[in-house]
Protein backbone atom coordinates (compact mmCIF):
# COMPACT_ATOMS: atom_id res chain seq x y z
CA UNK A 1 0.00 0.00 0.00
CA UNK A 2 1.45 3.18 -1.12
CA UNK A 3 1.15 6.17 1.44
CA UNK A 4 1.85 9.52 -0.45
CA UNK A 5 3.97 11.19 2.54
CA UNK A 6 7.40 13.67 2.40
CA UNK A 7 10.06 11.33 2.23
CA UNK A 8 11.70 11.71 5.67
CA UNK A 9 8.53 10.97 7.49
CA UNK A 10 7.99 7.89 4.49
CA UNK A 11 11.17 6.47 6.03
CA UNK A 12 10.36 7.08 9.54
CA UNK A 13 7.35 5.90 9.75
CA UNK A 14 7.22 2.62 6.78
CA UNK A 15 6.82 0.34 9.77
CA UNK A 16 3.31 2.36 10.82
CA UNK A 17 2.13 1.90 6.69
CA UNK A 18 2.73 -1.63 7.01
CA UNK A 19 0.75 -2.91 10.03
CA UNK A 20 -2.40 -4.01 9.87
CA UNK A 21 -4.36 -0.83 11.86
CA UNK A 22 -3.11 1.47 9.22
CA UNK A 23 -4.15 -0.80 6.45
CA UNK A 24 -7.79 -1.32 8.47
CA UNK A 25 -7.75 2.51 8.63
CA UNK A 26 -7.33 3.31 4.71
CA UNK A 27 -9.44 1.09 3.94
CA UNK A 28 -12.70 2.56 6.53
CA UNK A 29 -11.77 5.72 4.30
CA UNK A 30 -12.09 4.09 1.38
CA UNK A 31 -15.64 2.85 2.73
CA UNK A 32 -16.81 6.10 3.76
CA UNK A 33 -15.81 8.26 0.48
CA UNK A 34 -17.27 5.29 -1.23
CA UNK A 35 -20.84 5.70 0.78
CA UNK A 36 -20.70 9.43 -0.55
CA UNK A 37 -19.04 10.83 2.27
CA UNK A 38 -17.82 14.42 2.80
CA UNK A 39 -14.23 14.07 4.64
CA UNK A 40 -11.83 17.18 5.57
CA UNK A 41 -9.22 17.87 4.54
CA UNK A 42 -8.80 17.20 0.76
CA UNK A 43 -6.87 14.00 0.51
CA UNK A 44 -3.99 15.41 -0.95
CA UNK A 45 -3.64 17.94 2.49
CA UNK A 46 -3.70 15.10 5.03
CA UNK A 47 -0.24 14.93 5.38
CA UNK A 48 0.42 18.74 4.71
CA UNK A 49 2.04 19.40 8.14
CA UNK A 50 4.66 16.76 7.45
CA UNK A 51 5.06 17.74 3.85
CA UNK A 52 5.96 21.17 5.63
CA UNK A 53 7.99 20.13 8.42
CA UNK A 54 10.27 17.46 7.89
CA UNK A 55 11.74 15.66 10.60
CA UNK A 56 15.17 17.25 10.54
CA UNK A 57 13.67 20.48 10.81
CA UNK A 58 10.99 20.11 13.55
CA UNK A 59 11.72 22.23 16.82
CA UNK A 60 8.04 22.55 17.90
CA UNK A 61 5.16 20.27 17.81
CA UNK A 62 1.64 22.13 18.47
CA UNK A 63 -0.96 18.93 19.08
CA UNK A 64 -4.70 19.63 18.14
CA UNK A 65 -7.52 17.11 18.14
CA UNK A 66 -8.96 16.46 15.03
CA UNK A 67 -9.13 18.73 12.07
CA UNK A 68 -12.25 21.73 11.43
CA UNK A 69 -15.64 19.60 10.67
CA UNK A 70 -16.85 22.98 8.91
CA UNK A 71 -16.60 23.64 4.91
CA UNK A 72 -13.18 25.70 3.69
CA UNK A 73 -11.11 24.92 7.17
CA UNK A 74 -9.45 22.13 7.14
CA UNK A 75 -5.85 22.47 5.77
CA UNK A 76 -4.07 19.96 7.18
CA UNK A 77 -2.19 22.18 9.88
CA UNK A 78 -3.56 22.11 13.46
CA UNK A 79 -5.47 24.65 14.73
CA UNK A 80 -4.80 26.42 10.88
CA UNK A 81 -7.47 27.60 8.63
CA UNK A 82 -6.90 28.51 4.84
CA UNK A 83 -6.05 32.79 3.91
CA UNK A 84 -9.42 34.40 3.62
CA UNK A 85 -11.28 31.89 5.87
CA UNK A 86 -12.09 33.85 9.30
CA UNK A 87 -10.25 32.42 12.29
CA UNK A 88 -12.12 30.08 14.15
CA UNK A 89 -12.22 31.39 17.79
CA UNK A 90 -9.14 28.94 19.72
CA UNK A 91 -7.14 30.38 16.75
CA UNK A 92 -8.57 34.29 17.63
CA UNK A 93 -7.59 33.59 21.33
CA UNK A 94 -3.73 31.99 20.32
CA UNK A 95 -3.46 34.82 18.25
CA UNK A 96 -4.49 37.55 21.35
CA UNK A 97 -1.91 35.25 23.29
CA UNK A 98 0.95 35.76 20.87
CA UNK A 99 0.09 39.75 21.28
CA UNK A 100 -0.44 40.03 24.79
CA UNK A 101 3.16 37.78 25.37
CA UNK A 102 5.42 38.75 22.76
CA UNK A 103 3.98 42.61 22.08
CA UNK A 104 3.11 42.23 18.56
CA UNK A 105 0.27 43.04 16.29
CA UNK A 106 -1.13 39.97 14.78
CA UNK A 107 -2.50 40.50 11.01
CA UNK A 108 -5.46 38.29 11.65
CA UNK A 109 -3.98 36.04 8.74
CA UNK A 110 -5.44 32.56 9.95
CA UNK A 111 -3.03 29.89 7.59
CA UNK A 112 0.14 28.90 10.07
CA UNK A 113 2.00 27.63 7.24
CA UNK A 114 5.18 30.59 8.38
CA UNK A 115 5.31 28.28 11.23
CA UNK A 116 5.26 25.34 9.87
CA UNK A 117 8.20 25.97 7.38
CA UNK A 118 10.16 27.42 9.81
CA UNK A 119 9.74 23.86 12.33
CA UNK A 120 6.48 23.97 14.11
CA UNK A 121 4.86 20.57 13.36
CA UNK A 122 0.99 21.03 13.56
CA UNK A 123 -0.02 18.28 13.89
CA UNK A 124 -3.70 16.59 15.07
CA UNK A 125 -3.94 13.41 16.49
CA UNK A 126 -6.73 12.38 14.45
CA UNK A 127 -5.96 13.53 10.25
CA UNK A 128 -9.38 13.50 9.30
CA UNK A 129 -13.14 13.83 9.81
CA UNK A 130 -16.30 13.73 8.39
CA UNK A 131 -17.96 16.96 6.99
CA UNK A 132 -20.05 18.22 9.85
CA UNK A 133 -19.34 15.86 12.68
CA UNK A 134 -16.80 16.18 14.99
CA UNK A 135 -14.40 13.56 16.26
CA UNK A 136 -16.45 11.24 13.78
CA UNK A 137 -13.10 9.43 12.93
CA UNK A 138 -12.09 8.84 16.45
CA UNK A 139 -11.46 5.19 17.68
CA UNK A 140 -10.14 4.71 13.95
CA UNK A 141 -6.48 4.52 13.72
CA UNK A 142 -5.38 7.75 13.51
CA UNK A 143 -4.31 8.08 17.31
CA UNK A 144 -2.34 5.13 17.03
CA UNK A 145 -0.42 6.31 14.13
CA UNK A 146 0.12 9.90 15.66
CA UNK A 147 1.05 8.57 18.89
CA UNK A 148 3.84 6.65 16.38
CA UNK A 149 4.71 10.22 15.19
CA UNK A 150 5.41 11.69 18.62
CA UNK A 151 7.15 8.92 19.89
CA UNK A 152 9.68 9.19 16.59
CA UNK A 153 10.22 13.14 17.24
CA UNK A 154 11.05 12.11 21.24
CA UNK A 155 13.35 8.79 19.99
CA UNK A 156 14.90 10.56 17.50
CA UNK A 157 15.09 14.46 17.67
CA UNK A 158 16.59 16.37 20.12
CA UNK A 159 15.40 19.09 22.45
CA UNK A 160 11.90 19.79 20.28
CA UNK A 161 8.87 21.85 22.63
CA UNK A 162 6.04 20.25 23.33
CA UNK A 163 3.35 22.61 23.07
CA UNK A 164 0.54 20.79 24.62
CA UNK A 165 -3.04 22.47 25.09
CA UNK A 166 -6.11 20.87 26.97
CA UNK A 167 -6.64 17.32 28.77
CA UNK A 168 -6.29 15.77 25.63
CA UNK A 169 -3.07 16.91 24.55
CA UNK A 170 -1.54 16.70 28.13
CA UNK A 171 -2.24 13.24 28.59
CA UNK A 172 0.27 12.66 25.53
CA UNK A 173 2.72 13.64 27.16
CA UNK A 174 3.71 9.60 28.58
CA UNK A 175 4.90 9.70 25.50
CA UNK A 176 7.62 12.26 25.35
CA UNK A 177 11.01 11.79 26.95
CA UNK A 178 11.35 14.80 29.04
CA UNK A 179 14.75 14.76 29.60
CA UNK A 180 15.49 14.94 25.76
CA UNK A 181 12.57 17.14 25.76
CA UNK A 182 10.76 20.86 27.01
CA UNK A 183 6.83 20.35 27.71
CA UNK A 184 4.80 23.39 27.90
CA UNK A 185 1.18 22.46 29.55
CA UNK A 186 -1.51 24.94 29.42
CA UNK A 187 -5.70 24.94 29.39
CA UNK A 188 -7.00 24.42 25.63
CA UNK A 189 -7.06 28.02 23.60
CA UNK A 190 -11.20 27.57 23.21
CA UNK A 191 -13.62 29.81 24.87
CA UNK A 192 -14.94 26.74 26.38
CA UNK A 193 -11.88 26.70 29.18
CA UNK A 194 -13.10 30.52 30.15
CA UNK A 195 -9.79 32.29 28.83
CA UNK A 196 -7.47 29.82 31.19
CA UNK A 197 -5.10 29.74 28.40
CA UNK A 198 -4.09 33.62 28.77
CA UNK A 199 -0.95 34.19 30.97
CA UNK A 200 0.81 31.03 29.83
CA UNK A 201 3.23 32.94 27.51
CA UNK A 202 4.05 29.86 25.63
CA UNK A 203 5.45 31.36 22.84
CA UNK A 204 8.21 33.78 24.27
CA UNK A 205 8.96 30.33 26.47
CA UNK A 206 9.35 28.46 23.51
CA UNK A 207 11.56 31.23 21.89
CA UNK A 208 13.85 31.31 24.88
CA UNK A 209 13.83 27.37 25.22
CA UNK A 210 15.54 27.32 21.14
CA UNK A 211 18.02 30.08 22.14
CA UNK A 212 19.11 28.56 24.48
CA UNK A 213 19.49 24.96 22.74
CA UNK A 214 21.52 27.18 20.20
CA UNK A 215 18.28 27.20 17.83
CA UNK A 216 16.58 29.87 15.41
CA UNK A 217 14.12 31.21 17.11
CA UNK A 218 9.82 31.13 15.54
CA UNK A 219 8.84 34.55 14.47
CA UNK A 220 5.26 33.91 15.12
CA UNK A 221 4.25 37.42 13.73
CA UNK A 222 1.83 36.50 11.04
């Protein structure tokens, strides 16, 4: 089975593509485009965050859920909507985050591809999702195969941040060598957690954490 992926990450993760969860996976994709139905992102922008970030150049991992169930979101980038698609409101509130810690002015610009080509893998834990319905391909595969991701980056990279948002993200973090390894923890970005995520200055963190491990720092100024 061929898996159209950026080359590094084809190498990294062949031994994922060949087990029989993956294959059990394709093929309940298969089923549901054949059934007529809707699933974000475009198939050619499910792997766009590792077509972006390679594994030599990641230095940040942002973990999301699953991708936008809505028409025109989905991109393929966590927490990323296409240019000219208003921000969904987690992204408004990272966005007020980035001002608020760093000082900046924030164009309103919602596609994170800047950080993605400059090392921030965003990446969800579930790739797709039917139009509509959220989480509607949980329990599928995809966890188990981006649980194989993160467990790569912490085997294999050295001194990458951890971004991790929410109770679902955190409890990833069994997964991460720490002492290879920076975690930042903080409440999800959603209005749901009643602005919890203000104050944790993640991204001035993170900027300090890749000085100091003799890294280029993110310009997260979009």
């Amino acid at each position: 089975m061929e898996v159209r992926i950026e080359e590094s990450w084809k190498q990294a993760l062949q031994s994922e593509f060949d087990k029989p969860y993956f294959a059990g996976l394709v093929s309940y994709l298969h089923g549901e485009k054949a059934a007529g139905k809707l699933i974000y992102p475009p198939g050619g922008q499910i792997f766009r965050a590792f077509e972006l970030t390679p594994v030599d150049k990641v230095k940040v991992v942002i973990l999301g859920q699953d991708p936008y169930h809505n028409p025109e979101q989905a991109m393929g980038l966590s927490f990323s909507v296409p240019a000219g698609v208003p921000a969904p409101p987690s992204l408004k509130n990272i966005f007020k985050e980035i001002e608020n810690d760093l000082g900046i002015r924030m164009s309103g610009s919602p596609d994170l591809t800047p950080w993605a080509e400059q090392g921030v893998l965003l990446l969800n834990a579930i790739l797709t999702v039917q139009a509509g319905a959220a989480a509607s391909h949980r329990g599928k595969g995809w966890e188990t195969f981006t649980d194989a991701v993160i467990k790569y980056i912490s085997d294999n990279c050295e001194g990458v941040v951890f971004l991790l948002w929410g109770g679902f993200a955190r409890n990833k973090k069994d997964l991460i060598d720490t002492s290879r390894h920076f975690v930042l923890e903080a409440a999800h970005p959603s209005p749901l957690a009643g602005g919890a995520f203000f104050g944790c200055r993640h991204f001035s963190r993170t900027n300090e954490i890749l000085i100091n491990e003799h890294k280029t720092p993110i310009n997260w100024q979009l």
